[in-house]
C-alpha atoms as a PDB file:
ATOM      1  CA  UNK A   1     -16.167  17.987  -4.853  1.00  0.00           C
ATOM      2  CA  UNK A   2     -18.537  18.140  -2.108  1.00  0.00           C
ATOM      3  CA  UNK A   3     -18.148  21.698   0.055  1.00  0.00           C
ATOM      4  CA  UNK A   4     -20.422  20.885   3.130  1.00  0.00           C
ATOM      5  CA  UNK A   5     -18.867  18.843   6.613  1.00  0.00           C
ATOM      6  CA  UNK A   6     -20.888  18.304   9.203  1.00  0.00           C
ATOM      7  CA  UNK A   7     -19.002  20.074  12.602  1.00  0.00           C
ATOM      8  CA  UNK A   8     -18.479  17.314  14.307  1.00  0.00           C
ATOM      9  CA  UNK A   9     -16.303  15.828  11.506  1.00  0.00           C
ATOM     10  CA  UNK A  10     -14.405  19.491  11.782  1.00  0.00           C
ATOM     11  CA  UNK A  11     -13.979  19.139  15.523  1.00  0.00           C
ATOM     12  CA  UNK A  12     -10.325  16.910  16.212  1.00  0.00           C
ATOM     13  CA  UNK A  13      -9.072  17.592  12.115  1.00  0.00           C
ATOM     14  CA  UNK A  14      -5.418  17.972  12.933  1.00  0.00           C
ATOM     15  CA  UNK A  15      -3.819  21.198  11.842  1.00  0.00           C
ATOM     16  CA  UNK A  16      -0.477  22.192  10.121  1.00  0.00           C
ATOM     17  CA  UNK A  17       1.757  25.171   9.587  1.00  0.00           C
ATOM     18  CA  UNK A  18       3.072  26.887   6.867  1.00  0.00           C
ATOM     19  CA  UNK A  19       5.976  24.267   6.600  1.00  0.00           C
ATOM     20  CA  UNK A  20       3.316  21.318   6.639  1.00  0.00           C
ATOM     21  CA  UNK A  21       4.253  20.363  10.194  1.00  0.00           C
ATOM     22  CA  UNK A  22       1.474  19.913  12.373  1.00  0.00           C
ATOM     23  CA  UNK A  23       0.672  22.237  14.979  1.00  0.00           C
ATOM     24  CA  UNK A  24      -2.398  21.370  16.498  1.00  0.00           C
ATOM     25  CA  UNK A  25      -5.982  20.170  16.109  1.00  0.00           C
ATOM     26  CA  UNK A  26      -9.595  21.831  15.563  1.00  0.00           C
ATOM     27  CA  UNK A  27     -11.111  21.531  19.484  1.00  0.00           C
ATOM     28  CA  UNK A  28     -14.391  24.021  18.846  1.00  0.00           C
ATOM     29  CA  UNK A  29     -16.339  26.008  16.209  1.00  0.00           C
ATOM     30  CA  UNK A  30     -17.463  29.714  17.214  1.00  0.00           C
ATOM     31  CA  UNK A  31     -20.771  30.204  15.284  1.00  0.00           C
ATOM     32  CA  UNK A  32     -22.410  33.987  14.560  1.00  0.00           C
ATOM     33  CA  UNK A  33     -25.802  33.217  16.681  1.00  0.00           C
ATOM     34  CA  UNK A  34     -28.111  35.216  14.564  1.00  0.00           C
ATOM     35  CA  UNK A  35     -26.681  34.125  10.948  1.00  0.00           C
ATOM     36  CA  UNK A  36     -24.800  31.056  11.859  1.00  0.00           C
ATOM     37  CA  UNK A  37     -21.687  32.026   9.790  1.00  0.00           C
ATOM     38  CA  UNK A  38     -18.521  30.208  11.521  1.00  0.00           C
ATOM     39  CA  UNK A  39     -16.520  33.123  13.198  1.00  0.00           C
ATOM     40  CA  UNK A  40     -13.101  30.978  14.580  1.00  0.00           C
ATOM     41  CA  UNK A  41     -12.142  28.311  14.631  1.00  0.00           C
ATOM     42  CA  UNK A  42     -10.441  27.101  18.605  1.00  0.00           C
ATOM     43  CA  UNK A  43      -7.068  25.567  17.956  1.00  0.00           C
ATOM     44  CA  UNK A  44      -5.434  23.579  20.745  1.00  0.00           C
ATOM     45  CA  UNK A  45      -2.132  23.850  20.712  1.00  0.00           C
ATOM     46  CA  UNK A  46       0.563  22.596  23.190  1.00  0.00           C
ATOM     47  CA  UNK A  47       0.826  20.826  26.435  1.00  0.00           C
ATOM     48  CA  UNK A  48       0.815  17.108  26.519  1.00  0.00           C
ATOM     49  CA  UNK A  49      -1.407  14.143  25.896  1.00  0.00           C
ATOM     50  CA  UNK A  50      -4.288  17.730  25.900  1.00  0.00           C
ATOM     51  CA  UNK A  51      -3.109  18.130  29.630  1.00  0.00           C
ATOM     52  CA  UNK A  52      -2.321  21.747  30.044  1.00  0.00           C
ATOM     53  CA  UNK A  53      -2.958  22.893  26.330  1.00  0.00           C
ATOM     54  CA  UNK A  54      -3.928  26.303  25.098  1.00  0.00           C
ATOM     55  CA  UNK A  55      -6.995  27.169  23.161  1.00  0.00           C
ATOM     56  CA  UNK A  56      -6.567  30.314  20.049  1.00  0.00           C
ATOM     57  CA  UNK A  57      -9.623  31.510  18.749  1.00  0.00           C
ATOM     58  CA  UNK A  58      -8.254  31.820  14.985  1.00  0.00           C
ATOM     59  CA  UNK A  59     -10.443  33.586  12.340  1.00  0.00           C
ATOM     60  CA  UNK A  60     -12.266  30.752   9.984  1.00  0.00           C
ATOM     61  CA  UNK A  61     -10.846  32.604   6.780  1.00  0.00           C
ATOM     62  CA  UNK A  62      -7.059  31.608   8.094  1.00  0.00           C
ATOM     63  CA  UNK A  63      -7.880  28.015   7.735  1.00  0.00           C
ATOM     64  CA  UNK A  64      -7.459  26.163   4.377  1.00  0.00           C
ATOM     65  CA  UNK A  65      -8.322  22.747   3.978  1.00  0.00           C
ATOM     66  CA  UNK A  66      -5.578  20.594   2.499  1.00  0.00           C
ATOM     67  CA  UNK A  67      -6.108  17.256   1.055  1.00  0.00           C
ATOM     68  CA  UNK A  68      -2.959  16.144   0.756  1.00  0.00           C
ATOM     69  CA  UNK A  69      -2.368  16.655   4.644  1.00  0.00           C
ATOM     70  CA  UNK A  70      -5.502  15.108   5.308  1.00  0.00           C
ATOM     71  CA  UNK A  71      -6.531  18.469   7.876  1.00  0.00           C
ATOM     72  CA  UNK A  72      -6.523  22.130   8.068  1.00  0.00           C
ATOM     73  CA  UNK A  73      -3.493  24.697   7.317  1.00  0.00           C
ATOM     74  CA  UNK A  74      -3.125  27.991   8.428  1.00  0.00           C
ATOM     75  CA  UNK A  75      -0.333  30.660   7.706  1.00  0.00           C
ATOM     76  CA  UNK A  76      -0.152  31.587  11.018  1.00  0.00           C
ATOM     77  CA  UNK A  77       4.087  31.288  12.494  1.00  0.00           C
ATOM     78  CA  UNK A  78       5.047  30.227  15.750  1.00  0.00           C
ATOM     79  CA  UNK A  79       6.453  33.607  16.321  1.00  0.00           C
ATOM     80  CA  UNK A  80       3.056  35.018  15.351  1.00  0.00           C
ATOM     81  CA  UNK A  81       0.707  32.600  17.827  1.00  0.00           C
ATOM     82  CA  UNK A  82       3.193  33.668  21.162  1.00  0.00           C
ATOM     83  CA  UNK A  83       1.481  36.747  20.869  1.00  0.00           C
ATOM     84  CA  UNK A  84      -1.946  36.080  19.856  1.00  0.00           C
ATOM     85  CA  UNK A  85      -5.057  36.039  21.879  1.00  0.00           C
ATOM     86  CA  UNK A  86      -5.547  32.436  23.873  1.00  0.00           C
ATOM     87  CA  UNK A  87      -7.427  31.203  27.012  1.00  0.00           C
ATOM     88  CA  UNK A  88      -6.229  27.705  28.942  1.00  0.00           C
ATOM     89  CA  UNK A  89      -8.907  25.104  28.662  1.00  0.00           C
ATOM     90  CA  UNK A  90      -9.896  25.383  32.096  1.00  0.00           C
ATOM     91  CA  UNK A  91     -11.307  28.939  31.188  1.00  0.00           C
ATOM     92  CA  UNK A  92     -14.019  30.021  29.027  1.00  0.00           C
ATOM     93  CA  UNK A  93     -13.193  32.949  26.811  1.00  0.00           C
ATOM     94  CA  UNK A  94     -14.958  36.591  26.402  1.00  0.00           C
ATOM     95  CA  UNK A  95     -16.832  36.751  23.188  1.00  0.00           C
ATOM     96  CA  UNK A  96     -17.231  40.037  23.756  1.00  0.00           C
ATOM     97  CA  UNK A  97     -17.758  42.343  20.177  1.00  0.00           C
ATOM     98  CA  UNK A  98     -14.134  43.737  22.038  1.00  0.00           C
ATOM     99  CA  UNK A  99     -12.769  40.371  21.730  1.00  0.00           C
ATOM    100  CA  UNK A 100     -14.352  39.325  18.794  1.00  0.00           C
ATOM    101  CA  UNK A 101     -12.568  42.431  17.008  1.00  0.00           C
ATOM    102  CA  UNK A 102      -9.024  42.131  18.804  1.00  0.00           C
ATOM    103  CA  UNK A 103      -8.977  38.636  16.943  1.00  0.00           C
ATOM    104  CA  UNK A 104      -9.707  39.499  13.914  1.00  0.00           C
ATOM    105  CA  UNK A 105      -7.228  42.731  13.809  1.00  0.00           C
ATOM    106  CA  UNK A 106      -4.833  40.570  15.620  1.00  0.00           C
ATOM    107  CA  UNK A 107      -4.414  37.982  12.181  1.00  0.00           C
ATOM    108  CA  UNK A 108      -5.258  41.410   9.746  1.00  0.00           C
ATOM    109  CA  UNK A 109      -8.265  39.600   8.800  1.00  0.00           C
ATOM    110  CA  UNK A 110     -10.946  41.017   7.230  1.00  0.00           C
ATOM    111  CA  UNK A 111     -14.110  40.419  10.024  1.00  0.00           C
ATOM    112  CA  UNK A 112     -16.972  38.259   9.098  1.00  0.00           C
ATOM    113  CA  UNK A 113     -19.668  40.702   9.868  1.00  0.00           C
END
């Protein structure tokens, strides 16, 4: 089985929930500048026909690729992403270390770094 994907094959994989029902789809990679380790992956979720959607910055470790859904699946609830930190598309988000950390401690995800 081959391990490596080029990004732009990663950007617009759909995305599914816990139950297998799909959620959303992969819009952007966040990349560690200095060691180029994938940080989050941006999740666009709601609104429709991508008018009005929101973007989650979601740890890289929550996503698991599944082959029999043909895209990513994360373990995340609907309950769980209400709360969770988001910016519309019309904004860029703060990668601030702040940010960065309020992700990760947001999912209980052990940080890249």
């Amino acid at each position: 089985m081959n391990t490596l994907i080029e990004s732009d094959k990663v950007i617009g994989t759909e995305v599914y929930g816990p139950d297998e029902a799909h959620v959303g789809e992969v819009k952007r990679l966040v990349l560690e500048k200095t060691g180029g380790k994938v940080a989050h992956a941006v999740l666009g979720f709601g609104g429709f026909l991508g008018m009005g959607q929101d973007y989650y910055p979601i740890p890289w470790s929550k996503l698991t690729y599944n082959e029999a859904l043909g895209g990513f699946q994360i373990d995340i609830t609907k309950d769980q992403l209400d709360e969770a930190p988001r910016y519309d598309q019309a904004s860029e988000y703060d990668w601030s270390d702040d940010n960065n950390r309020r992700i990760y401690d947001y999912y209980g995800v052990q940080p890249y770094w």
